[in-house]
PDB file of N, CA and C in Angstrom:
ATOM      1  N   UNK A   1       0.844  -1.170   0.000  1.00  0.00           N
ATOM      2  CA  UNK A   1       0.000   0.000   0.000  1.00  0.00           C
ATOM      3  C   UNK A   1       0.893   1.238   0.000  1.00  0.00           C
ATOM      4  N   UNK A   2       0.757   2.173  -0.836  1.00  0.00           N
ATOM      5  CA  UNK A   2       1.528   3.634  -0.914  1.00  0.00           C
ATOM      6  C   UNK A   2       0.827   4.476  -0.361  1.00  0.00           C
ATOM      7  N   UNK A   3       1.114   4.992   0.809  1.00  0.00           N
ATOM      8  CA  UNK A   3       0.629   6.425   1.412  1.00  0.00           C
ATOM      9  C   UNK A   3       0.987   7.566   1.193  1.00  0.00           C
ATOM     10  N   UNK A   4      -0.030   8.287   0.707  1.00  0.00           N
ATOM     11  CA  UNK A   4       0.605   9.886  -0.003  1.00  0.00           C
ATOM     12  C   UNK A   4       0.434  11.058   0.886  1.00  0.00           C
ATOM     13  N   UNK A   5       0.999  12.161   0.265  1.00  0.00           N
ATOM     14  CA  UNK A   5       1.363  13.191   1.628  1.00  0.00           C
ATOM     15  C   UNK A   5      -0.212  13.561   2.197  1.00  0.00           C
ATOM     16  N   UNK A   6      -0.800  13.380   1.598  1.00  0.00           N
ATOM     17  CA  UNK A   6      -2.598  13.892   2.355  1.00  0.00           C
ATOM     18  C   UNK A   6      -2.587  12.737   3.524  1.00  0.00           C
ATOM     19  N   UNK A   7      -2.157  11.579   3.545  1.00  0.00           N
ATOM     20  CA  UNK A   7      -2.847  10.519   4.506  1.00  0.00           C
ATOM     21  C   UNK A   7      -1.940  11.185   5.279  1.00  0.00           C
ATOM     22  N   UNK A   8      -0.589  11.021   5.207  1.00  0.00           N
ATOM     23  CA  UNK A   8       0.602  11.360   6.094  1.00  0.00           C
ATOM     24  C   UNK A   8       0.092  12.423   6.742  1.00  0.00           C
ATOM     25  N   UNK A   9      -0.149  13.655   6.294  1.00  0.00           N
ATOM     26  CA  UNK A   9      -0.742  14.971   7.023  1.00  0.00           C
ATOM     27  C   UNK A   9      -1.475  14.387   7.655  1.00  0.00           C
ATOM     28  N   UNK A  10      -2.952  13.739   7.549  1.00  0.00           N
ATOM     29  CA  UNK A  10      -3.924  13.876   8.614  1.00  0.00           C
ATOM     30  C   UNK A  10      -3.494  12.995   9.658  1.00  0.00           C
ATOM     31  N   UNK A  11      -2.364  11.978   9.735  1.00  0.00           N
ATOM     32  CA  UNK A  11      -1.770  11.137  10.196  1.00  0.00           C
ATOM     33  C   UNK A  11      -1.447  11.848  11.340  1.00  0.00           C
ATOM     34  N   UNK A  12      -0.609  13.105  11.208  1.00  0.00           N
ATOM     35  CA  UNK A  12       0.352  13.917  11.716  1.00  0.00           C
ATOM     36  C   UNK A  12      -0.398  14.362  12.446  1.00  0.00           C
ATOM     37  N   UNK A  13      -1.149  14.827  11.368  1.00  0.00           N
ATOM     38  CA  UNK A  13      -2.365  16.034  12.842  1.00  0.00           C
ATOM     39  C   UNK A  13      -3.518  15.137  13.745  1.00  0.00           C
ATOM     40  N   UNK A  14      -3.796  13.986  13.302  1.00  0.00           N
ATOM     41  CA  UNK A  14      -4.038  13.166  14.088  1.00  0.00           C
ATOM     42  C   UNK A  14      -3.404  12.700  15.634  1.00  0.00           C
ATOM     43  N   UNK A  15      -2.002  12.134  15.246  1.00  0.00           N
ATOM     44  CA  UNK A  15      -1.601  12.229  16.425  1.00  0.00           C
ATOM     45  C   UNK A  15      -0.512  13.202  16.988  1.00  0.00           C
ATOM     46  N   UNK A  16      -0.596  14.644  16.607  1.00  0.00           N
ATOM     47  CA  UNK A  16      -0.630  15.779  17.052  1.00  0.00           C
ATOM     48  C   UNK A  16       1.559  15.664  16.707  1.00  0.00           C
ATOM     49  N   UNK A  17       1.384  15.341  15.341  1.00  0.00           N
ATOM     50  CA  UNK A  17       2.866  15.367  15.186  1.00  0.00           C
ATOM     51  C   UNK A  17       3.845  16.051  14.268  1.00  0.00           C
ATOM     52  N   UNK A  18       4.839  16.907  14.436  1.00  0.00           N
ATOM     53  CA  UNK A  18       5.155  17.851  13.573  1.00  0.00           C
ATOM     54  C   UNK A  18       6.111  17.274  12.357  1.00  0.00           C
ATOM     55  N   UNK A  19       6.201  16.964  10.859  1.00  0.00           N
ATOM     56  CA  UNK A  19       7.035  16.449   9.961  1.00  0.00           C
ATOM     57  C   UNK A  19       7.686  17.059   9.357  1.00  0.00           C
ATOM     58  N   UNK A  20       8.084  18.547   9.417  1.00  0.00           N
ATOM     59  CA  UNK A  20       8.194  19.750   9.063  1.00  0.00           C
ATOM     60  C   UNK A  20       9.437  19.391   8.276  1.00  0.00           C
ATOM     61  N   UNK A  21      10.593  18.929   8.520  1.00  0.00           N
ATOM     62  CA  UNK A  21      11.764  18.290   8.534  1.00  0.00           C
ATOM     63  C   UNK A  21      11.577  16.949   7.278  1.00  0.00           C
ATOM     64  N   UNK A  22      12.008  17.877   6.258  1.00  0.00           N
ATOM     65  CA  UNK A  22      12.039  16.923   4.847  1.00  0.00           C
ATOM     66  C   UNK A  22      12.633  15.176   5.282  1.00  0.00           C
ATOM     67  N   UNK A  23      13.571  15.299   5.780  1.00  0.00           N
ATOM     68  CA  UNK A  23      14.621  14.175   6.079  1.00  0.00           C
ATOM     69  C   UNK A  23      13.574  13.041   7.248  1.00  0.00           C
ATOM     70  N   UNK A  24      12.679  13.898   8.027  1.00  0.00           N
ATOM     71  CA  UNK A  24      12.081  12.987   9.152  1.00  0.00           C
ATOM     72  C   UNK A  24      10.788  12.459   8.388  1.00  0.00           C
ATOM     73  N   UNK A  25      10.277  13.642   7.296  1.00  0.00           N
ATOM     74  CA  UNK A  25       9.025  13.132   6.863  1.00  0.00           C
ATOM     75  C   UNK A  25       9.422  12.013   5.496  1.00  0.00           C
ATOM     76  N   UNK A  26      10.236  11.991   5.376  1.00  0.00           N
ATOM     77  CA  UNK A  26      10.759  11.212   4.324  1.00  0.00           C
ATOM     78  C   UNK A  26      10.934   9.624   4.949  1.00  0.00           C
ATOM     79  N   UNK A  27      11.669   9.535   6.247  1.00  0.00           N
ATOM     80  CA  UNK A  27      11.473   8.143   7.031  1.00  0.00           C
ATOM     81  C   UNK A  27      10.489   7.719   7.484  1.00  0.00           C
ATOM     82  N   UNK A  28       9.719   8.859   7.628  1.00  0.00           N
ATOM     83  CA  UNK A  28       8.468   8.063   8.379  1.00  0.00           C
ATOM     84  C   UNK A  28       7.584   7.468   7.136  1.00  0.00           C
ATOM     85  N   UNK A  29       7.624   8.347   5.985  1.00  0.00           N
ATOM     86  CA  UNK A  29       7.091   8.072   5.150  1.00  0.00           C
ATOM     87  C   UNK A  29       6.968   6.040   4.787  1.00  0.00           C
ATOM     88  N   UNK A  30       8.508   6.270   4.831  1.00  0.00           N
ATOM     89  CA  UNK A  30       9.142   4.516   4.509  1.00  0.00           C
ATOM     90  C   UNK A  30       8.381   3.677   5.715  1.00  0.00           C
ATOM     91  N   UNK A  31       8.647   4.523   6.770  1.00  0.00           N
ATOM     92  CA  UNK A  31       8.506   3.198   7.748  1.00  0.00           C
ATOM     93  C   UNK A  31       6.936   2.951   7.770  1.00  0.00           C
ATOM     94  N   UNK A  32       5.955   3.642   7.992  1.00  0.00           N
ATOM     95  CA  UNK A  32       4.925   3.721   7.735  1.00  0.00           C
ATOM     96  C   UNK A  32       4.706   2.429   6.903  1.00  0.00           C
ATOM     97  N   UNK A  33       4.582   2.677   5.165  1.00  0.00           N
ATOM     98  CA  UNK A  33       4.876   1.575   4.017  1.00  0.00           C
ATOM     99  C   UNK A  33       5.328   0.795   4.278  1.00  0.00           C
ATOM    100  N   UNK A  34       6.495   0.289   5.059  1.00  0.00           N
ATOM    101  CA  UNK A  34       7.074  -1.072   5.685  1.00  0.00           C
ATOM    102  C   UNK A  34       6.196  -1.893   6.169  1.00  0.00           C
ATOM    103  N   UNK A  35       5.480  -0.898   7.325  1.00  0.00           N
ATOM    104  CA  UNK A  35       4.459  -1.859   8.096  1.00  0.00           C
ATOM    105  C   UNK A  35       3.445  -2.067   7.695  1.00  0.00           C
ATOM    106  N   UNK A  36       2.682  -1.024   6.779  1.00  0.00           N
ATOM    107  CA  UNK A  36       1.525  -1.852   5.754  1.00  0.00           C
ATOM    108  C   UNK A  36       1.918  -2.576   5.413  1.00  0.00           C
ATOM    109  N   UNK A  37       3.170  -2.867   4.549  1.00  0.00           N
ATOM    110  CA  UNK A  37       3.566  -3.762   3.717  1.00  0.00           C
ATOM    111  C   UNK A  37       3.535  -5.335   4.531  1.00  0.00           C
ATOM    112  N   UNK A  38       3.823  -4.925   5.954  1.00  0.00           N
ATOM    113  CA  UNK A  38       3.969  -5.914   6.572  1.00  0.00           C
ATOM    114  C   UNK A  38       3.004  -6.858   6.952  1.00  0.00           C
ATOM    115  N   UNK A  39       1.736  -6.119   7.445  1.00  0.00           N
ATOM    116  CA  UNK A  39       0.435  -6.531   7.364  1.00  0.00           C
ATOM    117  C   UNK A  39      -0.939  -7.065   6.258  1.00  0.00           C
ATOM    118  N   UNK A  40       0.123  -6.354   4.952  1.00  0.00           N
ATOM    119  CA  UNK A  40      -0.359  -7.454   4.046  1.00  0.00           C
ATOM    120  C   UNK A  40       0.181  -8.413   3.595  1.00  0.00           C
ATOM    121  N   UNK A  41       1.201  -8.742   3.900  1.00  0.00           N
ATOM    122  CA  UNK A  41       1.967  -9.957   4.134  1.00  0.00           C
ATOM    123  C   UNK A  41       1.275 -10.765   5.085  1.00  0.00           C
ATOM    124  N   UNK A  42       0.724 -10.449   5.791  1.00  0.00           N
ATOM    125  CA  UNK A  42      -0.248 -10.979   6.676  1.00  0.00           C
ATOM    126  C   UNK A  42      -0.974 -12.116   6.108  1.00  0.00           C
ATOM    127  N   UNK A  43      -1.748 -10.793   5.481  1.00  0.00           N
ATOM    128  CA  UNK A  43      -3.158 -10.820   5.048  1.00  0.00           C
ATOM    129  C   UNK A  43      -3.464 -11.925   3.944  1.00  0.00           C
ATOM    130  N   UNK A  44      -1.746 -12.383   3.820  1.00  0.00           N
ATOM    131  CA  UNK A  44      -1.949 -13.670   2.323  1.00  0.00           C
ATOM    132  C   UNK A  44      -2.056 -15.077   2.976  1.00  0.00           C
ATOM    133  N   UNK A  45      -2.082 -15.213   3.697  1.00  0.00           N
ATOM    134  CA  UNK A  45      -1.485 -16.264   5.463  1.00  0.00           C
ATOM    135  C   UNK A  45      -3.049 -16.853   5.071  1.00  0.00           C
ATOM    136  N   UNK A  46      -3.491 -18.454   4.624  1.00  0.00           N
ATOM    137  CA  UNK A  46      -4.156 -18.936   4.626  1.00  0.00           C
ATOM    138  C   UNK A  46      -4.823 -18.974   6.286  1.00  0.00           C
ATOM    139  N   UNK A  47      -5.588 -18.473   6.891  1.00  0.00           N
ATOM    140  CA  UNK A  47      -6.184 -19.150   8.398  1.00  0.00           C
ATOM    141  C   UNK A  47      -7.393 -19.721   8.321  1.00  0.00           C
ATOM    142  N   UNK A  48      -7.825 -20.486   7.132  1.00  0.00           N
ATOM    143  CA  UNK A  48      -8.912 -21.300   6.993  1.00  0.00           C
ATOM    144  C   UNK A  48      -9.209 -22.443   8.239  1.00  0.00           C
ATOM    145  N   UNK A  49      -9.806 -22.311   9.187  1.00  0.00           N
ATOM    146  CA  UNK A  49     -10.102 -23.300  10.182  1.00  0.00           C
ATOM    147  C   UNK A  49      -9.055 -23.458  11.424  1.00  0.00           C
ATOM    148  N   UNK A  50      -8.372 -21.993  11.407  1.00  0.00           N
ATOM    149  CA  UNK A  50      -7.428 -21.750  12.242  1.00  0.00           C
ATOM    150  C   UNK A  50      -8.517 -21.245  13.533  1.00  0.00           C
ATOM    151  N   UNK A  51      -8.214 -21.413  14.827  1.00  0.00           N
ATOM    152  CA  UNK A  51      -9.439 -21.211  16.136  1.00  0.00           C
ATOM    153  C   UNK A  51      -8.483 -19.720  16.199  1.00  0.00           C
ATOM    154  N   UNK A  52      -9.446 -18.922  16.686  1.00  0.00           N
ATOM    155  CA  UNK A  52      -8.879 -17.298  17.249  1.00  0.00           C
ATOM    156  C   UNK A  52      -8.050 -17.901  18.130  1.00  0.00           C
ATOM    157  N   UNK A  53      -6.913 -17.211  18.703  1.00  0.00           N
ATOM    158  CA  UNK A  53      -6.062 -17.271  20.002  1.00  0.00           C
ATOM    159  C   UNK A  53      -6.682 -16.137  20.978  1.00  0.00           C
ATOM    160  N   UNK A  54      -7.179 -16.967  22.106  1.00  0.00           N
ATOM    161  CA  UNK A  54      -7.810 -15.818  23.225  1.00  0.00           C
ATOM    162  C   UNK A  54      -6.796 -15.670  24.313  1.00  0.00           C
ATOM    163  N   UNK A  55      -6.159 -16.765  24.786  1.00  0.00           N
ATOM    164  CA  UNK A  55      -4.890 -16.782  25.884  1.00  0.00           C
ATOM    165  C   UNK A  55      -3.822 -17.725  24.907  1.00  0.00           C
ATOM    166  N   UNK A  56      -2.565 -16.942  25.404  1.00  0.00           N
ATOM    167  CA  UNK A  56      -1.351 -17.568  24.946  1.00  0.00           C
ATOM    168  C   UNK A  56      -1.371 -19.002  25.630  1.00  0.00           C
ATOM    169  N   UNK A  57      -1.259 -19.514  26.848  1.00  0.00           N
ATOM    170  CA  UNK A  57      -1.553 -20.637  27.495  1.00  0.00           C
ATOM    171  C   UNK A  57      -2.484 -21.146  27.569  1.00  0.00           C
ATOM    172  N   UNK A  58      -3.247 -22.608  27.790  1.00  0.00           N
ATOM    173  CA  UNK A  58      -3.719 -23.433  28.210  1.00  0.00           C
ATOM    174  C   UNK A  58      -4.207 -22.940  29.739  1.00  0.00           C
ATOM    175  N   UNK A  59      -3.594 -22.752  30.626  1.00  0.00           N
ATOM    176  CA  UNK A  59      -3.561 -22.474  31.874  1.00  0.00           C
ATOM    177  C   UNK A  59      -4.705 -21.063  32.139  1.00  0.00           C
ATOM    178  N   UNK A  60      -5.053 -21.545  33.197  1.00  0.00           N
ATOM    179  CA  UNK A  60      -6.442 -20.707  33.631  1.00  0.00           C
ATOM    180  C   UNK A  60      -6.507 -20.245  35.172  1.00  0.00           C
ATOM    181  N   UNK A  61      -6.623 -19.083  35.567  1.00  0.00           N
ATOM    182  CA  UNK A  61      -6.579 -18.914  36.991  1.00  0.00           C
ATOM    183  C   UNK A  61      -5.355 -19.511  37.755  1.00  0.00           C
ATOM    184  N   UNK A  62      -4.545 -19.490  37.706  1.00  0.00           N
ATOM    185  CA  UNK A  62      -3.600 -20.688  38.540  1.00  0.00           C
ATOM    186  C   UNK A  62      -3.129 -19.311  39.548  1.00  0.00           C
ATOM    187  N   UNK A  63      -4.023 -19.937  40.701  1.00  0.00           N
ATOM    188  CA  UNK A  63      -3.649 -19.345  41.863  1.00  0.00           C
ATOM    189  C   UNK A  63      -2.793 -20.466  43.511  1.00  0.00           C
ATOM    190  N   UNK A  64      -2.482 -19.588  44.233  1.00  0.00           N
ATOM    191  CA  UNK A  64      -1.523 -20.217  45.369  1.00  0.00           C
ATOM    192  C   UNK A  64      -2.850 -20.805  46.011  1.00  0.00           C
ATOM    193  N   UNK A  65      -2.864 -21.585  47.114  1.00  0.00           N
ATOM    194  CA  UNK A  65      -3.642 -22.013  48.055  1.00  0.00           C
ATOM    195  C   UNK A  65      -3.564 -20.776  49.191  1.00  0.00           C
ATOM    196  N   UNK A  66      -4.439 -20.631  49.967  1.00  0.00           N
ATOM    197  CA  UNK A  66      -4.371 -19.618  50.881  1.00  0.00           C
ATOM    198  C   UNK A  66      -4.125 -20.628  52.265  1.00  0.00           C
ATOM    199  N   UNK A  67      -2.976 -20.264  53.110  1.00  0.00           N
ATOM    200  CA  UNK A  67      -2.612 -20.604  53.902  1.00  0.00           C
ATOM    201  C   UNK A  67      -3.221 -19.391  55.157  1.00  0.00           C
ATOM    202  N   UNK A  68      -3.733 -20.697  56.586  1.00  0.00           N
ATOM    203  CA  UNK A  68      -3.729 -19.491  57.631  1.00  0.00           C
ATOM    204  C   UNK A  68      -2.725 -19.443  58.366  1.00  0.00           C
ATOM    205  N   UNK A  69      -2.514 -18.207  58.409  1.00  0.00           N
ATOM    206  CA  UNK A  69      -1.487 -18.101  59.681  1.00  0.00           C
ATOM    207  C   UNK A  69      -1.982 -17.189  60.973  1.00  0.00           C
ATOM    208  N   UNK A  70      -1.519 -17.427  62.128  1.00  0.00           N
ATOM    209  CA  UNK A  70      -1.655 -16.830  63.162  1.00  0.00           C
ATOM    210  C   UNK A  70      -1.768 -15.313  63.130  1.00  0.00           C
ATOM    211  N   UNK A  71      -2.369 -14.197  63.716  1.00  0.00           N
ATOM    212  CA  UNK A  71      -2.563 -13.344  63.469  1.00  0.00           C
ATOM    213  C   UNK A  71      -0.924 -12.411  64.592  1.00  0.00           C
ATOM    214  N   UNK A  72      -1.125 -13.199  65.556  1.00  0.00           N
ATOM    215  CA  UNK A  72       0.151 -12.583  66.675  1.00  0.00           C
ATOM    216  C   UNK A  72       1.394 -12.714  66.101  1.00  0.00           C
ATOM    217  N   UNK A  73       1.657 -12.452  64.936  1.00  0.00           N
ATOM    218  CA  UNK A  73       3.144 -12.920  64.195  1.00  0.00           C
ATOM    219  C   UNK A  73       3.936 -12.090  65.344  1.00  0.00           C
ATOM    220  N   UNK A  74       3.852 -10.824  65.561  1.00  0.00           N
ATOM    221  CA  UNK A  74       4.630 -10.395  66.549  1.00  0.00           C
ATOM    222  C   UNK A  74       4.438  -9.755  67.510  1.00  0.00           C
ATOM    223  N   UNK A  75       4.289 -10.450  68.951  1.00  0.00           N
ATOM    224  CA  UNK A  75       3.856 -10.133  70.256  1.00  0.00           C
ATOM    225  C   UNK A  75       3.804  -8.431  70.176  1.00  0.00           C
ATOM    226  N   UNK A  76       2.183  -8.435  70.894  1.00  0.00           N
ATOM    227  CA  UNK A  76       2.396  -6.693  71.045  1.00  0.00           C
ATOM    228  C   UNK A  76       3.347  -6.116  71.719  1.00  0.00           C
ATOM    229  N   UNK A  77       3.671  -6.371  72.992  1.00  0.00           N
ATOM    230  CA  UNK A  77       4.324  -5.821  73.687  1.00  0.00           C
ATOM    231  C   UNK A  77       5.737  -5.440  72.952  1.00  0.00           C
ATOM    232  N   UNK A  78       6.324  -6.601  71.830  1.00  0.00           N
ATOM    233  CA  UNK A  78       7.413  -6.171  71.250  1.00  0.00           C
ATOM    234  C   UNK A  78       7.299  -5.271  70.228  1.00  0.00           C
ATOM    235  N   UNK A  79       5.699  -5.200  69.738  1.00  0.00           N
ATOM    236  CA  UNK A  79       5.347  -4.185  68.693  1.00  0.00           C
ATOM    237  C   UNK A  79       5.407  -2.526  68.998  1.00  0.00           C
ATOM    238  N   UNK A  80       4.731  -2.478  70.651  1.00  0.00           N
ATOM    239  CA  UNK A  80       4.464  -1.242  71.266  1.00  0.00           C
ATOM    240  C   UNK A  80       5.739  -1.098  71.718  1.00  0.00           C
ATOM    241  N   UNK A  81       6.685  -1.580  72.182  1.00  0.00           N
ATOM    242  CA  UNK A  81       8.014  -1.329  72.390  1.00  0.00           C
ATOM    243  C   UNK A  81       8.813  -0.187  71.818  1.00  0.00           C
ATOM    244  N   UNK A  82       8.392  -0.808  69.980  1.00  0.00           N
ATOM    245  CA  UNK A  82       9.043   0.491  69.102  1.00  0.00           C
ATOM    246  C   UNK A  82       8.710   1.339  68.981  1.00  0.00           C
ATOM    247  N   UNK A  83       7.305   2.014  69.423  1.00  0.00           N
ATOM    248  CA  UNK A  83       6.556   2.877  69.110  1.00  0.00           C
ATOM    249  C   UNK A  83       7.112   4.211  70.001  1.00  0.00           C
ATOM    250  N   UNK A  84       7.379   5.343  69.485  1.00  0.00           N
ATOM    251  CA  UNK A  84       7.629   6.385  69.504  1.00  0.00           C
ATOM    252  C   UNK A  84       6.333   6.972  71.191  1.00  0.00           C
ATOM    253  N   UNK A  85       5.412   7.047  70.851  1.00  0.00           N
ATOM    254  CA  UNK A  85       3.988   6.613  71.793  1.00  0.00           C
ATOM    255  C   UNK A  85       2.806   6.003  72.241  1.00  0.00           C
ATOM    256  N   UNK A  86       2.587   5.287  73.320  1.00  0.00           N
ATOM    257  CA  UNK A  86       1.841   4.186  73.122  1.00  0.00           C
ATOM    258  C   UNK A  86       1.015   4.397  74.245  1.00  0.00           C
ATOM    259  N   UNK A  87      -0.136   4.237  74.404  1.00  0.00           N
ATOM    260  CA  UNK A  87      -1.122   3.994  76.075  1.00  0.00           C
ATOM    261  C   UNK A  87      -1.541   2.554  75.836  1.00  0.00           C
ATOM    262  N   UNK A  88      -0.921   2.282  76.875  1.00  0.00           N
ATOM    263  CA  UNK A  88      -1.059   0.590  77.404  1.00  0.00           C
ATOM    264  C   UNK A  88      -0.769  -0.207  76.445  1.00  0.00           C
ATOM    265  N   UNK A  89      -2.105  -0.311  75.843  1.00  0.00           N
ATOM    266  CA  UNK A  89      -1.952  -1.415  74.447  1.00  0.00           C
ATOM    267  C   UNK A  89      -2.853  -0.764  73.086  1.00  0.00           C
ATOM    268  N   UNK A  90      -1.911   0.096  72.914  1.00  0.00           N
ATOM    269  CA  UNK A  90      -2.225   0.516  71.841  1.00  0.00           C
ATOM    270  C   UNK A  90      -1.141   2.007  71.468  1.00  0.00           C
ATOM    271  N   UNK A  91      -1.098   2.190  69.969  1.00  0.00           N
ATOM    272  CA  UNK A  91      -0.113   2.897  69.503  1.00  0.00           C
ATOM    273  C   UNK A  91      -0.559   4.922  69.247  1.00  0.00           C
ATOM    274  N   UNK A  92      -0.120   5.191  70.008  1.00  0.00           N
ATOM    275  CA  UNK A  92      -1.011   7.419  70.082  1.00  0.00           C
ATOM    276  C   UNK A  92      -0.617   7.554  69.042  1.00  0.00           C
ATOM    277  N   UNK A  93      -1.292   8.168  67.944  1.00  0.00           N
ATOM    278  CA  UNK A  93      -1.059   8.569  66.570  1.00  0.00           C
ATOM    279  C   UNK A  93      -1.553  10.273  66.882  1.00  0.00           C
ATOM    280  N   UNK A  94      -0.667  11.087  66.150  1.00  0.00           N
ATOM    281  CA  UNK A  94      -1.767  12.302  65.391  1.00  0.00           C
ATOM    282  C   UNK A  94      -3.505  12.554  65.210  1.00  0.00           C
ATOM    283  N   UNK A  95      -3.827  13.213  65.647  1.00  0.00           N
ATOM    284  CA  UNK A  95      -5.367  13.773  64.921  1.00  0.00           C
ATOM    285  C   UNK A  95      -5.460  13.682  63.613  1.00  0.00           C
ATOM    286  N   UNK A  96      -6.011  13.341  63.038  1.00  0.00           N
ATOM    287  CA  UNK A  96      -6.419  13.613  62.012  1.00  0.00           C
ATOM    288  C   UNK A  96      -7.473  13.525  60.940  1.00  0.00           C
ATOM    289  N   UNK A  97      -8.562  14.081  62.159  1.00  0.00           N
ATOM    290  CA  UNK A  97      -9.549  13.715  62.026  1.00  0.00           C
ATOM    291  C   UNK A  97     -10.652  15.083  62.525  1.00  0.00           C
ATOM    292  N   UNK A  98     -11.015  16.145  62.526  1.00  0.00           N
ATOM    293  CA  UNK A  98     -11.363  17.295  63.099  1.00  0.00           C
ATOM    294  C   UNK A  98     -12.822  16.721  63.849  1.00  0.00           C
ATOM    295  N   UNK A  99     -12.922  17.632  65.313  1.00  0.00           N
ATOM    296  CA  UNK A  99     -14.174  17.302  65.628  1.00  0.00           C
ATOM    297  C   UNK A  99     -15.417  17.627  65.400  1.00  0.00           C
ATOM    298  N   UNK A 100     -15.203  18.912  64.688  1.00  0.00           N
ATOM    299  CA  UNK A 100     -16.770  19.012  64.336  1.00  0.00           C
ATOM    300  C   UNK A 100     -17.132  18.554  63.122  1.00  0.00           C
TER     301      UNK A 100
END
């Protein structure tokens, strides 16, 4: 397929691109044509009774098992330990929350 400077323009202003530059609009020109070219190369590709490809794999959902674990992974007291401020059992944070 040959694309002429009208497609190229609306191309440009389509996706908001400047070709101003003989030498840049001249490559893109090619590369452009390459890849049509490429896609009708495609397009000669017998797929008579070929199934669509919906997933690259076979494989479906493959998830981990959910394991429980204990919730006390690490004793409070060693948790509130690090804490900068704490009342009893529990960690004093900032406001941040206004009261009215």
């Amino acid at each position: 397929m040959k694309i002429d400077n009208a497609t190229l323009d609306r191309i440009a202003e389509l996706a908001r691109l400047d070709f101003s530059d003989p030498a840049a609009r001249a490559a893109i020109l090619a590369d452009m044509e390459r890849v049509l070219g490429f896609v009708e190369k495609l397009n000669e590709v017998d797929t008579n009774g070929v199934e669509p490809l919906i997933f690259m794999t076979e494989e479906a959902d493959v998830l981990r098992d959910d394991v429980v674990v204990p919730g006390d992974i690490v004793p409070k007291a060693d948790a509130l330990r690090n804490s900068p401020v704490k009342d009893s059992d529990y960690f004093k944070v900032p406001r941040v929350v206004d009261k009215g």
